[in-house]
Protein backbone atom coordinates (compact mmCIF):
# COMPACT_ATOMS: atom_id res chain seq x y z
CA UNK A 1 0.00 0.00 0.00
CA UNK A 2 1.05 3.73 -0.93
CA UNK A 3 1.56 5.60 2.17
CA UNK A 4 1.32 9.24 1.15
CA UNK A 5 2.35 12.67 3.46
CA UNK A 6 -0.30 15.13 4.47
CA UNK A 7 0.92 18.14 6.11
CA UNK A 8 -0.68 19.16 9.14
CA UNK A 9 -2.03 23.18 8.56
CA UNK A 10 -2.56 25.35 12.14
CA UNK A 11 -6.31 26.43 11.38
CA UNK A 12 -5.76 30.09 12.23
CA UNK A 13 -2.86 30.25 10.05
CA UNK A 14 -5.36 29.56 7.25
CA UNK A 15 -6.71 32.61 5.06
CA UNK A 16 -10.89 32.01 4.75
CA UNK A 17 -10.69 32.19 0.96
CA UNK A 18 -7.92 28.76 1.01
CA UNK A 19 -10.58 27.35 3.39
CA UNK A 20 -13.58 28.42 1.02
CA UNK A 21 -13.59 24.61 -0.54
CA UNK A 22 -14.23 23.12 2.47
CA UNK A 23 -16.61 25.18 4.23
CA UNK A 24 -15.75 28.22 6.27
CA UNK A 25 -13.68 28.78 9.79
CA UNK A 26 -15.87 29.72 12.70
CA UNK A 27 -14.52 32.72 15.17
CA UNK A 28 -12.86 34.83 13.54
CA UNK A 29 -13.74 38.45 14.49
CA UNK A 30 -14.54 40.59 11.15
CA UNK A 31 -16.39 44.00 10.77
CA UNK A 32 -18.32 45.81 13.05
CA UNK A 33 -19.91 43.99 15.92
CA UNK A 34 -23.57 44.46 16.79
CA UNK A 35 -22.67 44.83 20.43
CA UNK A 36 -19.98 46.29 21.68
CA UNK A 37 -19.27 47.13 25.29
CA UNK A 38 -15.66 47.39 27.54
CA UNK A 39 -16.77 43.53 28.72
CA UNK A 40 -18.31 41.95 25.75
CA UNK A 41 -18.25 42.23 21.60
CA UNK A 42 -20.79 40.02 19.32
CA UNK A 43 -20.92 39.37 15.57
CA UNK A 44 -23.98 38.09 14.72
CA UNK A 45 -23.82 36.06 11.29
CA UNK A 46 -20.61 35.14 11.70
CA UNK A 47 -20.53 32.26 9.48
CA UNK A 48 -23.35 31.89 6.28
CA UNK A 49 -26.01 28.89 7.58
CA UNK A 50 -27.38 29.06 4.04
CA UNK A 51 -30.84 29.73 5.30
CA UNK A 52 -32.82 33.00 4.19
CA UNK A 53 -34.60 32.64 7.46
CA UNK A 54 -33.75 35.53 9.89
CA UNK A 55 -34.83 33.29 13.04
CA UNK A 56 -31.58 31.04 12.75
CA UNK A 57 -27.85 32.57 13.25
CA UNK A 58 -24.13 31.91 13.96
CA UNK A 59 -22.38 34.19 15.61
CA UNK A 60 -19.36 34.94 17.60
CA UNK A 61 -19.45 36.44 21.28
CA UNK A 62 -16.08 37.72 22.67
CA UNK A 63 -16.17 38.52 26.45
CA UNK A 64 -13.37 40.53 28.45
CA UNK A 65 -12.28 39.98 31.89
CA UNK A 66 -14.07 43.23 33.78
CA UNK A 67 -14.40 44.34 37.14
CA UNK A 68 -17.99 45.43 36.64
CA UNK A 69 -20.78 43.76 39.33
CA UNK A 70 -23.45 41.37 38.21
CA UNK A 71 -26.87 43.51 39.27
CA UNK A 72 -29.40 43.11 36.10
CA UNK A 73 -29.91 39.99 34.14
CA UNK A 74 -31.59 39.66 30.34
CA UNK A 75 -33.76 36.98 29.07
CA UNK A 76 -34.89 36.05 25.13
CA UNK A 77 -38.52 34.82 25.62
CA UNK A 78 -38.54 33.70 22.07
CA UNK A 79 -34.76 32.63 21.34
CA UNK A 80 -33.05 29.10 21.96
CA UNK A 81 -29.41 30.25 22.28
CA UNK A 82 -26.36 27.57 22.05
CA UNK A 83 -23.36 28.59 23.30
CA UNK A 84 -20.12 27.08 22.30
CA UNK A 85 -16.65 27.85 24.14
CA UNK A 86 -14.00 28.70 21.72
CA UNK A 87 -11.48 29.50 24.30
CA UNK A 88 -11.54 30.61 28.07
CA UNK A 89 -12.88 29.41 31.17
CA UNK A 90 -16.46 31.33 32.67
CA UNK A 91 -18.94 31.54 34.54
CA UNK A 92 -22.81 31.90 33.85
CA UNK A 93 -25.02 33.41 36.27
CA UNK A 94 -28.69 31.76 35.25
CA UNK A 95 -32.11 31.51 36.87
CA UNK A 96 -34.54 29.00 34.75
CA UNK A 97 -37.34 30.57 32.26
CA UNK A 98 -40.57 31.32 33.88
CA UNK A 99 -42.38 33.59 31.27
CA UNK A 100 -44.85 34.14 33.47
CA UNK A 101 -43.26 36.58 35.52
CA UNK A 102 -41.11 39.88 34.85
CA UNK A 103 -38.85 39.29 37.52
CA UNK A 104 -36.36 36.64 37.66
CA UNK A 105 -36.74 34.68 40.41
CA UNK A 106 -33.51 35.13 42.55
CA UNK A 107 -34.32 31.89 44.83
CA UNK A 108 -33.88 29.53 41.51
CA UNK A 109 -30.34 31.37 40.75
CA UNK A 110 -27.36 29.11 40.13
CA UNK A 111 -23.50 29.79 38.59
CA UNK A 112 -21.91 27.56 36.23
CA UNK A 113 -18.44 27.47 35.64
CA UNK A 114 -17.42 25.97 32.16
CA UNK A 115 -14.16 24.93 31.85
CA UNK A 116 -13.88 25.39 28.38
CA UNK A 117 -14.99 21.38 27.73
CA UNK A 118 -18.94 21.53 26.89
CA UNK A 119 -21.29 23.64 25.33
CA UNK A 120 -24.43 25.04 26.77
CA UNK A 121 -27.72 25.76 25.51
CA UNK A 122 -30.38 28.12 27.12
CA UNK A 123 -34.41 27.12 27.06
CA UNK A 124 -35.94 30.25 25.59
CA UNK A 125 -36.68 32.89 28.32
CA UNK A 126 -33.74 31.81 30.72
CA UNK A 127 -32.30 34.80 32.76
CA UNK A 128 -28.79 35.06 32.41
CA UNK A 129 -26.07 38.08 32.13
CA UNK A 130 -22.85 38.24 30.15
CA UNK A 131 -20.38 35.33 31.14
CA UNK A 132 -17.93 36.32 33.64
CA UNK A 133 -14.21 35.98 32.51
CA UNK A 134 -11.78 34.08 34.31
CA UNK A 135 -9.32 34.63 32.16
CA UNK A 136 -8.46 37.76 30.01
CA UNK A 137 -11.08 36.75 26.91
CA UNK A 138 -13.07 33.80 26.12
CA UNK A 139 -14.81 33.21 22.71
CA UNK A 140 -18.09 31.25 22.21
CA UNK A 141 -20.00 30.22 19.00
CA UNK A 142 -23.59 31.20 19.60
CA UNK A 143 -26.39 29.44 17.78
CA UNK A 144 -30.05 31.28 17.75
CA UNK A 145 -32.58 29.98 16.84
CA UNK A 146 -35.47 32.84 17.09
CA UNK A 147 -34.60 36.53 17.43
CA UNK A 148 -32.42 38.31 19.67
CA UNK A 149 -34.54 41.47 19.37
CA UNK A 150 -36.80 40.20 21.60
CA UNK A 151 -34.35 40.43 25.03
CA UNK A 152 -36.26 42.21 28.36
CA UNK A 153 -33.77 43.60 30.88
CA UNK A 154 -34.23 43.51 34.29
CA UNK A 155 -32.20 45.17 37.45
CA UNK A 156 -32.04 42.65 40.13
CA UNK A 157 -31.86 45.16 43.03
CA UNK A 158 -28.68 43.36 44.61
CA UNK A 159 -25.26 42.82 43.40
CA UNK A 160 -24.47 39.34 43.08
CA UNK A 161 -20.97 38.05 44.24
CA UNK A 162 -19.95 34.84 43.12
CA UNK A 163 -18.00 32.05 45.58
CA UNK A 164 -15.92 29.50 44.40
């Protein structure tokens, strides 16, 4: 039997357009992002799904380490989100989806770290804030399935302070 030589290629050493055969690299921050605040940047369509449908998107979500106090929360009563660590260790602050009240209800909170190992993915209208960097950054691929447009803020009234 032939044995032939494949040389192993570093992914991020790869331009997009010598990728383009295969399919397309996921995470890599281009143009303007949506959001864009001192802890936290997001692309939406950050790689093509091929879909015309404006509920479903890929995009990229880069937090920053910050010294800024969890006191408000968000919810998307509509939107499935999948997030996908990239790099970084976090944690998420959550409390589960109860659409029927406007409040989040702070006896149901709970932290999660991830460790950079598994994925998460959020039942539509589950309270959560922006992951809170252990490190300097972490990068997640973020699936959505629904629309982000329809996110409800909500000041929790107490700062939260998270013990390890």
């Amino acid at each position: 039997m032939e044995i032939r030589e494949v040389k192993v290629e570093l992914l991020k050493d790869i331009p997009q357009a010598d990728f383009k055969p295969y399919g397309q690299i996921m995470g890599i921050e281009k143009g303007v992002p949506l959001e864009d605040f001192p802890y936290l940047r997001y692309w939406p369509k950050n790689v093509d799904l091929g879909v015309s449908n404006e509920d479903i998107d890929a995009g990229l979500l880069l937090c920053m380490r910050t010294d800024d106090k969890i006191t408000k929360m968000e919810r998307h009563k509509l939107t499935l989100e999948v997030l996908f660590p990239l790099t970084g260790e976090t944690i998420w602050v959550m409390v589960p989806a109860d659409n029927s009240r406007e409040k989040p209800d702070l006896t149901r909170i709970r932290a999660f770290l991830l460790d950079g190992t598994l994925g998460i993915c959020l039942n539509k209208g589950t309270w959560h804030w922006a992951p809170v960097c252990l490190r300097e950054t972490a990068k997640f691929i973020v699936l959505l399935k629904g629309r982000i447009t329809d996110t409800d803020y909500q000041d929790l009234g107490v700062e939260l302070r998270l013990v390890m």
